[in-house]
Protein backbone atom coordinates (compact mmCIF):
# COMPACT_ATOMS: atom_id res chain seq x y z
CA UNK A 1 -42.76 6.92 -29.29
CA UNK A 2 -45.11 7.34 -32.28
CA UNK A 3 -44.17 7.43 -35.70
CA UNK A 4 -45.94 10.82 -36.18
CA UNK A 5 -43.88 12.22 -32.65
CA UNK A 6 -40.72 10.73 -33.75
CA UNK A 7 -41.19 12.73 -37.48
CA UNK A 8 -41.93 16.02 -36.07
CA UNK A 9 -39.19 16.14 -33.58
CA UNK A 10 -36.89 15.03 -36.38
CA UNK A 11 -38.07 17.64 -38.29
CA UNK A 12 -37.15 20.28 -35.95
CA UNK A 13 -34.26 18.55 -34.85
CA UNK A 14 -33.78 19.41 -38.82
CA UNK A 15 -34.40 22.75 -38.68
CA UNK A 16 -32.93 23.49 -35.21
CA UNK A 17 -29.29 23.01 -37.06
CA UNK A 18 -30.11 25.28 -39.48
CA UNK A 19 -30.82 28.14 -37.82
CA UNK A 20 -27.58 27.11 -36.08
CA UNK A 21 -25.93 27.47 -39.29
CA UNK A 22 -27.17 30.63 -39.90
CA UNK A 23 -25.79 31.71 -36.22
CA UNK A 24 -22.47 30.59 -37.83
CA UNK A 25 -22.17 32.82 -40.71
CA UNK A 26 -23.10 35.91 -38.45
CA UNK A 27 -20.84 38.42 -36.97
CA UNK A 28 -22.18 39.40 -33.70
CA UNK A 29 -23.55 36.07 -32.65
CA UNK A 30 -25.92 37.95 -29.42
CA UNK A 31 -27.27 40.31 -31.87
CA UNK A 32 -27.88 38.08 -34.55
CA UNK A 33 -30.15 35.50 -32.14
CA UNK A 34 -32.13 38.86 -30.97
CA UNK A 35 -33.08 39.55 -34.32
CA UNK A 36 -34.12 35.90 -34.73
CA UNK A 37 -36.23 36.30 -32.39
CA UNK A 38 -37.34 39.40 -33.73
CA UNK A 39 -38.17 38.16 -36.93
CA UNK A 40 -39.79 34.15 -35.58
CA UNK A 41 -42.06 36.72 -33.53
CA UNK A 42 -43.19 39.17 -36.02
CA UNK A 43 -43.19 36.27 -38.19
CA UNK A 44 -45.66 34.45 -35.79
CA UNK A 45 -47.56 37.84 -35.05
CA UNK A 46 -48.78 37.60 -39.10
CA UNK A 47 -49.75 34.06 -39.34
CA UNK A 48 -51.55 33.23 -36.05
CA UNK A 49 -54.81 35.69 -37.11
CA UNK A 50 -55.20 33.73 -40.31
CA UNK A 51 -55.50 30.30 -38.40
CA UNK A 52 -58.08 28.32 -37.52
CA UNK A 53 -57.27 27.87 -34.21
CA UNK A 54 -58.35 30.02 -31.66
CA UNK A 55 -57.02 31.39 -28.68
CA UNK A 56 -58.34 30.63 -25.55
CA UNK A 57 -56.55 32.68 -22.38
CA UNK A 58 -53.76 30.44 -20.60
CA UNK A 59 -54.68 29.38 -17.21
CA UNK A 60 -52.40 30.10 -14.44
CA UNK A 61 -50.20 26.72 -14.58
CA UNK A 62 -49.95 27.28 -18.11
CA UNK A 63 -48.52 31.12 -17.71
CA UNK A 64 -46.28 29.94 -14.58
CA UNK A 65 -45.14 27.28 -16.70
CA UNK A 66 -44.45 29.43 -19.72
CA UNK A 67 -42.72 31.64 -18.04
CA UNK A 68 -40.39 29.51 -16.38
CA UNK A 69 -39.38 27.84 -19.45
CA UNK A 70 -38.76 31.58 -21.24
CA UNK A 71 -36.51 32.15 -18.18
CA UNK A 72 -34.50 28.78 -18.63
CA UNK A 73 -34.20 28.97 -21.90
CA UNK A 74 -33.00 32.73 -21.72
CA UNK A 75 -30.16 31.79 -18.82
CA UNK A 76 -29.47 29.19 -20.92
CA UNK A 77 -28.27 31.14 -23.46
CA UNK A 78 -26.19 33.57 -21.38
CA UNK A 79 -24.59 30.81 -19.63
CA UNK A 80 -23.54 29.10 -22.69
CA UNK A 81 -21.93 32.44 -24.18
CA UNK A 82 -20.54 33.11 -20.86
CA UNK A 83 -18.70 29.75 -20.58
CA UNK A 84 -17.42 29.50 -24.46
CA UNK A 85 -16.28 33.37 -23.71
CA UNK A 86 -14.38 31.68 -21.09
CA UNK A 87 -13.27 28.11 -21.95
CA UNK A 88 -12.23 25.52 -24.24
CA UNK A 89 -15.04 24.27 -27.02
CA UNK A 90 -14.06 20.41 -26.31
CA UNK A 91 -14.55 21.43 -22.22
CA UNK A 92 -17.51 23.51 -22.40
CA UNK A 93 -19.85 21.62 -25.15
CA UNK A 94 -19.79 18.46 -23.35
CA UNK A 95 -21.18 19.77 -19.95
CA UNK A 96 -23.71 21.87 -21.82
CA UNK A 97 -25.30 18.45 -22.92
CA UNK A 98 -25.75 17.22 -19.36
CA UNK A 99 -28.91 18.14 -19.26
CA UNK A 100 -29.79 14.62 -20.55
CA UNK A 101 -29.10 13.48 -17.62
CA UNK A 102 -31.66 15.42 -15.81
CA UNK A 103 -34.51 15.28 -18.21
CA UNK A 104 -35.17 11.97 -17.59
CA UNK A 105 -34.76 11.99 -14.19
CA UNK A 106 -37.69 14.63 -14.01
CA UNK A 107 -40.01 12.92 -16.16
CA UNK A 108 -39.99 10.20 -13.90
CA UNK A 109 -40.66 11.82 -10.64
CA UNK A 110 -42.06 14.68 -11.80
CA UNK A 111 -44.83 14.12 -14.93
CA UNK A 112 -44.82 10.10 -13.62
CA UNK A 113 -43.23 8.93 -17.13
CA UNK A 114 -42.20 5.63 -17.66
CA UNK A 115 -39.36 4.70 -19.89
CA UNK A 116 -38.87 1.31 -21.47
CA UNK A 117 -35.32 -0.76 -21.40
CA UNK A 118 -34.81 -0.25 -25.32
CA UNK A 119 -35.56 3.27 -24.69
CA UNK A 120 -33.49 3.91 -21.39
CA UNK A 121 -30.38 2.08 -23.58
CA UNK A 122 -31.26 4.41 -26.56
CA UNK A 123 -31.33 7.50 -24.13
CA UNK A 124 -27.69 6.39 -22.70
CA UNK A 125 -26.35 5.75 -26.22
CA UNK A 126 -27.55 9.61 -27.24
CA UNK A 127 -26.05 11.06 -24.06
CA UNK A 128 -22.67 9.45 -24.69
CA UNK A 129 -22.28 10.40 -28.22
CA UNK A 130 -23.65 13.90 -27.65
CA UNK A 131 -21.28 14.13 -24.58
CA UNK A 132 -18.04 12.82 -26.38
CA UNK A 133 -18.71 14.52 -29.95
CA UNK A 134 -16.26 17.38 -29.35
CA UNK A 135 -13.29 15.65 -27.37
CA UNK A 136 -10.23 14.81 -28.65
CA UNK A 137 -9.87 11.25 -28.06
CA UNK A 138 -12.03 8.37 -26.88
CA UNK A 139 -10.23 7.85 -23.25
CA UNK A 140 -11.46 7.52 -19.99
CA UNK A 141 -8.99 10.16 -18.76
CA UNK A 142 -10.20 12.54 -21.84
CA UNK A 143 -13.98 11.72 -20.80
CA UNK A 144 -13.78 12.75 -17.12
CA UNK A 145 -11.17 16.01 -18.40
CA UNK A 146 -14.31 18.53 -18.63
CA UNK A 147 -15.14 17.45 -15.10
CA UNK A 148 -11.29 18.55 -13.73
CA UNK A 149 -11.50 21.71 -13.12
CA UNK A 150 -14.95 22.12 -11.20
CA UNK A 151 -13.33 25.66 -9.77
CA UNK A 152 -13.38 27.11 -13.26
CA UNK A 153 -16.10 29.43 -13.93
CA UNK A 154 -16.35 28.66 -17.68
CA UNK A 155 -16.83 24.95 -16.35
CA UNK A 156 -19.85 25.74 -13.69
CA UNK A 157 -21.08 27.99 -16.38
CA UNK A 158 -21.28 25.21 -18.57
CA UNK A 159 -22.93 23.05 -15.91
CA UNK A 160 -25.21 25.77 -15.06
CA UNK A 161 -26.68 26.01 -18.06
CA UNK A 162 -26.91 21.89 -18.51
CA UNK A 163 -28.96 21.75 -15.50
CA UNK A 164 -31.22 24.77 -16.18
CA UNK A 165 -32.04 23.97 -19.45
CA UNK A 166 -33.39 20.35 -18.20
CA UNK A 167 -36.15 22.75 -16.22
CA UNK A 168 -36.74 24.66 -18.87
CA UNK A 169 -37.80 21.89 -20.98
CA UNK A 170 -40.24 19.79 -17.84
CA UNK A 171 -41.54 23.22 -17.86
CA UNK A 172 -42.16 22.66 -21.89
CA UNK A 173 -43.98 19.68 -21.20
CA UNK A 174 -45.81 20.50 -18.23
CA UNK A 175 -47.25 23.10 -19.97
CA UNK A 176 -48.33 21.85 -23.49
CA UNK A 177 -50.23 18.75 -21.60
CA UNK A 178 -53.46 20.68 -21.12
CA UNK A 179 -52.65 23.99 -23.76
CA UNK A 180 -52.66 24.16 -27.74
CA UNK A 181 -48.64 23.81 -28.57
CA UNK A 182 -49.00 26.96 -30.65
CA UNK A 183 -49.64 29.68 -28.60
CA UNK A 184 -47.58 28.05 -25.57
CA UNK A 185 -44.77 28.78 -28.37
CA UNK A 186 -46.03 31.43 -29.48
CA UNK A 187 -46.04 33.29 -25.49
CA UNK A 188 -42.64 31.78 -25.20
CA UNK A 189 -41.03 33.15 -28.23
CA UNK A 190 -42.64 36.26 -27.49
CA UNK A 191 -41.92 36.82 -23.86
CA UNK A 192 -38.22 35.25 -24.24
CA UNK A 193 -37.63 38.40 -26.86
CA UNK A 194 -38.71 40.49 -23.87
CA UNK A 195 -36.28 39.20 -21.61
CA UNK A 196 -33.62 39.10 -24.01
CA UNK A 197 -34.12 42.36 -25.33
CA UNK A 198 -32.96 44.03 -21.56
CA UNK A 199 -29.65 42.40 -22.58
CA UNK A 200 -29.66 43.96 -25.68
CA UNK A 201 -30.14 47.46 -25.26
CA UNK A 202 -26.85 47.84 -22.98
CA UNK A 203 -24.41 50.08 -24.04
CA UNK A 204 -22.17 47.39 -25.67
CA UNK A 205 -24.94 46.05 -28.22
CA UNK A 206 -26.60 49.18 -29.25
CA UNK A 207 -24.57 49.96 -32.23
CA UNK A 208 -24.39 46.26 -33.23
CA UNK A 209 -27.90 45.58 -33.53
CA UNK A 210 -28.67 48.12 -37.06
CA UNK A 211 -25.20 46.69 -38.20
CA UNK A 212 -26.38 43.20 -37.90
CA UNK A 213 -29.30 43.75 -39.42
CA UNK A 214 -27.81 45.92 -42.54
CA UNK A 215 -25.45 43.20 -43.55
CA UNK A 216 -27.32 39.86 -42.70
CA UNK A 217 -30.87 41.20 -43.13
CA UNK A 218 -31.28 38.15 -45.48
CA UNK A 219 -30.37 35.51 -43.24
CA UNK A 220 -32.54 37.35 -40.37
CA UNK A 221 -35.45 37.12 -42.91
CA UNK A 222 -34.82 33.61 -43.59
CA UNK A 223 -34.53 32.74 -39.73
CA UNK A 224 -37.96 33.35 -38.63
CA UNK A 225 -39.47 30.74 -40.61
CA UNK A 226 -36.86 28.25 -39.63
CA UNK A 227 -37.15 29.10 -36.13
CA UNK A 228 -40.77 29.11 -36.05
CA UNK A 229 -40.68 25.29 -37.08
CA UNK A 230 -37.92 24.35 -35.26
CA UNK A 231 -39.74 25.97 -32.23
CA UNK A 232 -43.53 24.53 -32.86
CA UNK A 233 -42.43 20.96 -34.65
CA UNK A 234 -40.77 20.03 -31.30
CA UNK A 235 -43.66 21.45 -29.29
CA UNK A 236 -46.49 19.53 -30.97
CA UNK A 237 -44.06 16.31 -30.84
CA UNK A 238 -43.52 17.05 -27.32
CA UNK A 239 -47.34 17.29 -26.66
CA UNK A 240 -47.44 13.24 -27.83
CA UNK A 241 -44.64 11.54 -26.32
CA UNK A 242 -42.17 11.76 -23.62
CA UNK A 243 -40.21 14.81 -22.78
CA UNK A 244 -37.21 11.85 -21.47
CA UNK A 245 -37.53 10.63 -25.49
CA UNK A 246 -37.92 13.69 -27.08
CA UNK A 247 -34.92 15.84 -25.84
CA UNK A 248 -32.31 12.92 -26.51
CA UNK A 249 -34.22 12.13 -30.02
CA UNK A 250 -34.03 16.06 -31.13
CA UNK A 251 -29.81 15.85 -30.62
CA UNK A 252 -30.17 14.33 -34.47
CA UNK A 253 -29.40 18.10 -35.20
CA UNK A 254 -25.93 17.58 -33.95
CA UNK A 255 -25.46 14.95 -36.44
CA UNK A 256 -27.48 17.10 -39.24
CA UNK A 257 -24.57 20.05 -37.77
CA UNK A 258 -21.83 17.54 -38.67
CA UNK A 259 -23.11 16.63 -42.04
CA UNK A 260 -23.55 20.72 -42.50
CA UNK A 261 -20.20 21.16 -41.62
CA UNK A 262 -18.28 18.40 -43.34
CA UNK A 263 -20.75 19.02 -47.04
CA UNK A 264 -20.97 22.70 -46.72
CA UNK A 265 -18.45 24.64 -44.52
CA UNK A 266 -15.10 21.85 -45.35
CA UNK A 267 -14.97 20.98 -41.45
CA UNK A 268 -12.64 18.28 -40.82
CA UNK A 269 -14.79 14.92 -39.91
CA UNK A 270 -12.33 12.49 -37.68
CA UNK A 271 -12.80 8.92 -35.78
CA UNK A 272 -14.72 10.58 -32.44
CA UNK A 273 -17.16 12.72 -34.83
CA UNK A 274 -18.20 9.17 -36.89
CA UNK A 275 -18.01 7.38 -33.98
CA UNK A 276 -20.29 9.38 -31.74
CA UNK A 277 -22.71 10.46 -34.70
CA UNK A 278 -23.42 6.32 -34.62
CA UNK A 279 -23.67 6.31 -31.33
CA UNK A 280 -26.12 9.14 -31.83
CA UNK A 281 -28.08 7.48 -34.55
CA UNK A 282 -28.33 3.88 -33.02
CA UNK A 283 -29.84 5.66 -29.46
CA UNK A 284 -32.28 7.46 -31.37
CA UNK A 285 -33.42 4.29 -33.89
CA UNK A 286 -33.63 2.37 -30.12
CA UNK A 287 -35.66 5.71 -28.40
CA UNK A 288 -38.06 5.03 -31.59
CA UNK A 289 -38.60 1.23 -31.17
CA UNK A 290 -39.11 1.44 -27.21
């Protein structure tokens, strides 16, 4: 992986957790990402005139692909809520981080990548420490525990949304090879807003959405620019490496989280956190030498 990859897929790795942390200190967590997305889109909608850069029509790959990632990434979402609504946080996170598995998997038989052995080790390391992050002890019984209960919905939920989200991001890929990174993201954020607004307007949000926005209109404001980097950082980066590097690389914003957590909100830090933020750490440093 280049050095100039590797730093902008750090960087949004950097300001993926942020706009994480702003998720935190909202109340209605659904309504809050909608107006994210509200605000990264008008956001975008002001900036792209006054750029250089100019737009040239996608071709149809390019708008298949987009729009299969927007999908992923919007089931993704719903998933996820779906299976926290329904299970444990040390059950459900691990699964959700399968994806890892898959990602690789695809960019070998699919886009024809080729990963090195310092880089398949460093992919490994990231995978474990991403997996065992939120469980409560480093076991071999408390590693295969998310996997018990493959009848619980919360736990195919979870493994749903692993799984789709690994499509969702060989659709990235696929299309930023032969399209300018900006308005791929910029369609995506755009047409994912769409999509995620037909959730929004049900009965159940209405009267959430102008309450969200009347007592966190600052951190709304303040999440379109975050999102917007985290969003094309990791697009350009993806453009000049590997998609099987870059999604275990951009999991430094779980260890960025933990920092966050431990500095900012007092969150305890114990032996698994340390211990799989190294693991973490050491797979990326080994994803950036291979």
């Amino acid at each position: 992986m280049s050095h100039f990859a590797f730093t902008l897929i750090i960087i949004s790795a950097v300001m993926h957790a942020l706009w994480n942390l702003l998720v935190k200190r909202s109340r209605h967590k659904t309504v809050f990402i909608w107006w994210m997305f509200v605000a990264s889109g008008g956001l975008f909608s002001l900036v792209i005139p006054l750029l250089e850069e100019s737009f040239r029509p996608p071709d149809i790959h390019t708008v298949l692909m987009v729009l299969l990632a927007a999908v992923c990434f919007v089931l993704y979402h719903l998933l996820n809520g779906r299976a926290y609504r329904g299970g444990d946080l040390s059950v459900v996170y691990p699964l959700c981080q399968t994806s890892m598995i898959y990602v690789p998997i695809w960019g070998i038989f699919l886009l024809g990548e080729r990963l090195s052995f310092p880089g398949v080790c460093g992919i490994l390391l990231v995978l474990f420490g991403t997996y065992s992050i939120q469980l409560e002890c480093l076991s071999f019984a408390e590693l295969i525990r998310p996997f018990r209960n493959l009848k619980s919905p919360s736990v195919r939920d979870a493994l749903s949304a692993g799984f789709i989200y690994s499509i969702g991001s060989i659709a990235e890929k696929s299309g930023v090879r032969n399209y300018s990174p900006l308005y791929f993201t910029y369609i995506l954020v755009l047409l994912m807003l769409f999509l995620m607004s037909f959730n929004m307007f049900r009965p159940k949000y209405r009267t959430m959405i102008g309450a969200e926005l009347r007592e966190h209109w600052g951190l709304i404001l303040c999440s379109g620019p975050i999102m917007m980097a985290s969003f094309l950082t990791f697009r350009y980066g993806l453009n000049l490496t590997q998609v099987s590097y870059a999604v275990p690389v951009r999991q430094v914003s779980i260890v960025i989280g933990v920092l966050i957590g431990i500095l900012f909100l007092k969150e305890s830090c114990g032996r698994i956190r340390i211990f799989s933020t190294l693991f973490i750490m050491t797979g990326v440093v080994l994803i950036r030498l291979g």
